[in-house]
Protein backbone atom coordinates (compact mmCIF):
# COMPACT_ATOMS: atom_id res chain seq x y z
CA UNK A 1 0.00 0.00 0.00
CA UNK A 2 2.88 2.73 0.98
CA UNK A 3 4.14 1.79 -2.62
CA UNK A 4 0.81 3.18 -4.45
CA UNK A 5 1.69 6.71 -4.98
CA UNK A 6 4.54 5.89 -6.50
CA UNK A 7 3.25 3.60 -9.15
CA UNK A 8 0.37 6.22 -10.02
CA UNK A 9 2.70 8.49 -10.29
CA UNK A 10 5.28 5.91 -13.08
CA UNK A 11 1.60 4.81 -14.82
CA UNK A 12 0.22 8.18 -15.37
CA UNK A 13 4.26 9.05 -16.55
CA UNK A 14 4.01 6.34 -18.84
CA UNK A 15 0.84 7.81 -20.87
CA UNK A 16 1.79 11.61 -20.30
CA UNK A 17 4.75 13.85 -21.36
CA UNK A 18 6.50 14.51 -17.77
CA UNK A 19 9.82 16.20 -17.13
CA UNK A 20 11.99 16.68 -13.95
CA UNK A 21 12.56 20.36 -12.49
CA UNK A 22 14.54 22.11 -10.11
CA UNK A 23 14.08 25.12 -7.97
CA UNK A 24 15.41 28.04 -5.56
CA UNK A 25 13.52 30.06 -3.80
CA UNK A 26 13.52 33.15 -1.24
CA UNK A 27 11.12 31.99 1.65
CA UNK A 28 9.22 34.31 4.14
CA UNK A 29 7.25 32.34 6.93
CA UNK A 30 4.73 34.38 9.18
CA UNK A 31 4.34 32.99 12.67
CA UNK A 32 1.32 33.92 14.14
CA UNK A 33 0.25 32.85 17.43
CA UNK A 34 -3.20 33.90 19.02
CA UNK A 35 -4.58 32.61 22.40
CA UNK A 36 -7.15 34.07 24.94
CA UNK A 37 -7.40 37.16 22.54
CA UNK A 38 -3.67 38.32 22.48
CA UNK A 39 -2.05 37.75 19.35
CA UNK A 40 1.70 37.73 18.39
CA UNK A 41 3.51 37.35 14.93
CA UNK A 42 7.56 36.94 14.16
CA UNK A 43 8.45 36.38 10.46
CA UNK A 44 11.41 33.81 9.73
CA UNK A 45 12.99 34.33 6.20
CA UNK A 46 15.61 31.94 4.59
CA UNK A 47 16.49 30.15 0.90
CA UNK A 48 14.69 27.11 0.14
CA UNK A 49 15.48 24.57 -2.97
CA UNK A 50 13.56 21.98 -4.53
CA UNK A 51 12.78 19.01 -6.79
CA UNK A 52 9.50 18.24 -8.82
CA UNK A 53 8.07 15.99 -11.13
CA UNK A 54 5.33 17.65 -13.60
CA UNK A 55 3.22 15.77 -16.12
CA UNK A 56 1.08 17.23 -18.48
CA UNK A 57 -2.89 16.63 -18.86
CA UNK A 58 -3.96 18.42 -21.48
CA UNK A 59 -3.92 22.03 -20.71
CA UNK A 60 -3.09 21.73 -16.82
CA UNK A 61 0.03 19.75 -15.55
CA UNK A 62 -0.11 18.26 -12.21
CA UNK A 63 2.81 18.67 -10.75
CA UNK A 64 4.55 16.35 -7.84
CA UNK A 65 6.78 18.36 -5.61
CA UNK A 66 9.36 18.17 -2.67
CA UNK A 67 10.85 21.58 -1.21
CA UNK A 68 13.59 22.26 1.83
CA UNK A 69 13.23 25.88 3.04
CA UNK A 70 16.33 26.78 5.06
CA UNK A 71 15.63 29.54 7.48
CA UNK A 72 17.22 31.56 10.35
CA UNK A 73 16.66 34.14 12.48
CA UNK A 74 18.47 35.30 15.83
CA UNK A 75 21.15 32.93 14.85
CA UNK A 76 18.39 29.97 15.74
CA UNK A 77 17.92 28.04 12.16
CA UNK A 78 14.99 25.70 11.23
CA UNK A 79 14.01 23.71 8.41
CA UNK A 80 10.45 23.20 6.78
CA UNK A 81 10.12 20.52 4.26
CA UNK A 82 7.05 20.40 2.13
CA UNK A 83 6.16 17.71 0.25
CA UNK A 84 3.14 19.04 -2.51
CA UNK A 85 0.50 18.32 -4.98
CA UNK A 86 0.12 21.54 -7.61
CA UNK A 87 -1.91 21.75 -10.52
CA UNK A 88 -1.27 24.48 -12.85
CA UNK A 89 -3.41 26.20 -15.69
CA UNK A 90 -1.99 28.00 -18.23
CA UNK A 91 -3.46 31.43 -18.89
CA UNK A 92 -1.44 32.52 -22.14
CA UNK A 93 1.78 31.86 -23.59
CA UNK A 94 3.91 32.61 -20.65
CA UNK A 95 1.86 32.55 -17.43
CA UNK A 96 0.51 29.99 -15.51
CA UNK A 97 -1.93 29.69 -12.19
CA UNK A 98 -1.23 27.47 -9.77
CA UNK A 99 -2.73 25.72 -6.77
CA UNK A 100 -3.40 22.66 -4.81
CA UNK A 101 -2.23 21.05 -1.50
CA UNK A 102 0.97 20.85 0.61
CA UNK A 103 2.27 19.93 4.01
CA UNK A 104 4.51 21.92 5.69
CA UNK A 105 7.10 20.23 8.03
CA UNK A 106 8.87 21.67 10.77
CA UNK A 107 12.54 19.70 11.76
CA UNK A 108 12.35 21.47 15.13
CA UNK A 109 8.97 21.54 17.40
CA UNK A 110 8.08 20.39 20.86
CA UNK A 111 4.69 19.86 22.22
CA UNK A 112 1.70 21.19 22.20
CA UNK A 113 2.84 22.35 18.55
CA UNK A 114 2.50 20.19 15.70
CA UNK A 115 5.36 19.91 13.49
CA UNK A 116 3.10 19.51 10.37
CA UNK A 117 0.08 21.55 8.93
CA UNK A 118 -1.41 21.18 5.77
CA UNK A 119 -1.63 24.33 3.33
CA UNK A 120 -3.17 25.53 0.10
CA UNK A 121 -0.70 26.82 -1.64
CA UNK A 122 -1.50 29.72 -4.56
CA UNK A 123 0.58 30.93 -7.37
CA UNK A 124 2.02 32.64 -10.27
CA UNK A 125 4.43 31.73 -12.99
CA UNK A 126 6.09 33.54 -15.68
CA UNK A 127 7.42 31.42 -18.39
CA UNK A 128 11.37 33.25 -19.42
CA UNK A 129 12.32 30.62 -21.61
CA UNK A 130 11.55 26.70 -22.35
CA UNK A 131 13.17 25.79 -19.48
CA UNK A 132 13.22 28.93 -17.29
CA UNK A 133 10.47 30.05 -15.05
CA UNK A 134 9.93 32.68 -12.45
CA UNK A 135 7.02 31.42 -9.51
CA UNK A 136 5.70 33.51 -6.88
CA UNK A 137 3.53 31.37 -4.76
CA UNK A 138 1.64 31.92 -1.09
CA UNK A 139 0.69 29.46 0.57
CA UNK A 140 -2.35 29.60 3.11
CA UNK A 141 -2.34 26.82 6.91
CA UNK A 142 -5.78 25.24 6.53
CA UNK A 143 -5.97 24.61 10.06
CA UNK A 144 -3.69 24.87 13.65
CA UNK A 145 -0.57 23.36 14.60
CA UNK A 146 -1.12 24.17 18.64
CA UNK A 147 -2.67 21.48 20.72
CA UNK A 148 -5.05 22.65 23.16
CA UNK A 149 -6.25 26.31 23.38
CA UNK A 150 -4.85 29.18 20.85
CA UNK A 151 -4.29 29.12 17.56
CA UNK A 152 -0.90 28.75 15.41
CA UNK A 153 -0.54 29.32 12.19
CA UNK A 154 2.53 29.58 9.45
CA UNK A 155 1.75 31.15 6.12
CA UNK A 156 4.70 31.96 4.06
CA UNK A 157 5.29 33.44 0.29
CA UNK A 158 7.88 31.81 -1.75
CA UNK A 159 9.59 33.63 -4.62
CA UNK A 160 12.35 31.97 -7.07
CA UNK A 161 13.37 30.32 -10.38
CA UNK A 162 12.25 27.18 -11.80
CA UNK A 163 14.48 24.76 -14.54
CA UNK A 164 12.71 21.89 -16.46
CA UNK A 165 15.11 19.27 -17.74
């Protein structure tokens, strides 16, 4: 059963046209905490890079993705990893829109937070070549990574450049 993703993923490659991409990005988190009505927000910004898989279905292409965002702040670092699902619709001969599903998570919590969250992530993409694109994407927690009472949330924008292979 743990092997079923993958084989969707080779047997809809075998019928589709699919190509391999890389990616860095500038990453912005927003860390907002609210609980008993106080509310308090830090922003954590850092360099992320990633991997993804894209295969096209007619005029969308559903795109398979993995992301590391590398971030620091105070001389504390952390790292988010985001493994995602993106479909993306092409609205002329350069630019895309994209959305779909991710989860976003954290190398570093301790309890009551939740070290993952899933998000709807929303984007942009400029087409600069065959090969070279620019994505501006932000990405939206659909829910709360604190246990208990409060609320926790992480929204972040990323910005960067995309190669297809």
């Amino acid at each position: 059963m743990k092997y079923l993703p993958l084989l969707l993923c080779l047997f809809i490659g075998s019928f589709t046209y699919a190509q391999f991409g890389i990616k860095v990005n500038y990453a912005s988190y927003n860390l907002k905490v609210s609980a008993s009505g106080i509310s308090a927000s830090e922003t954590v910004d850092g360099f992320g890079v990633g991997l993804d898989y894209a295969f096209e279905l007619g005029e969308t292409t559903l795109i398979a993705g993995l992301n590391a965002d590398f971030l620091s702040e105070d001389g504390e670092s952390e790292t988010a990893i985001t493994p995602s699902a993106v479909i993306r619709y092409p609205i002329g001969d350069s630019f895309g829109l994209r959305g779909g599903l991710a989860l976003v998570n954290w190398s570093d919590v301790e309890d009551p937070i939740k070290s993952s969250l899933i998000h709807l992530p929303l984007g942009l993409d400029v087409g600069v070549s065959d090969e070279l694109s620019l994505i501006a994407s932000y990405s939206i927690a659909l829910g709360d990574r604190l246990d208990g009472e409060g609320k926790f949330t992480d929204n972040n924008i990323n910005v960067g450049l995309h190669y297809s292979f």
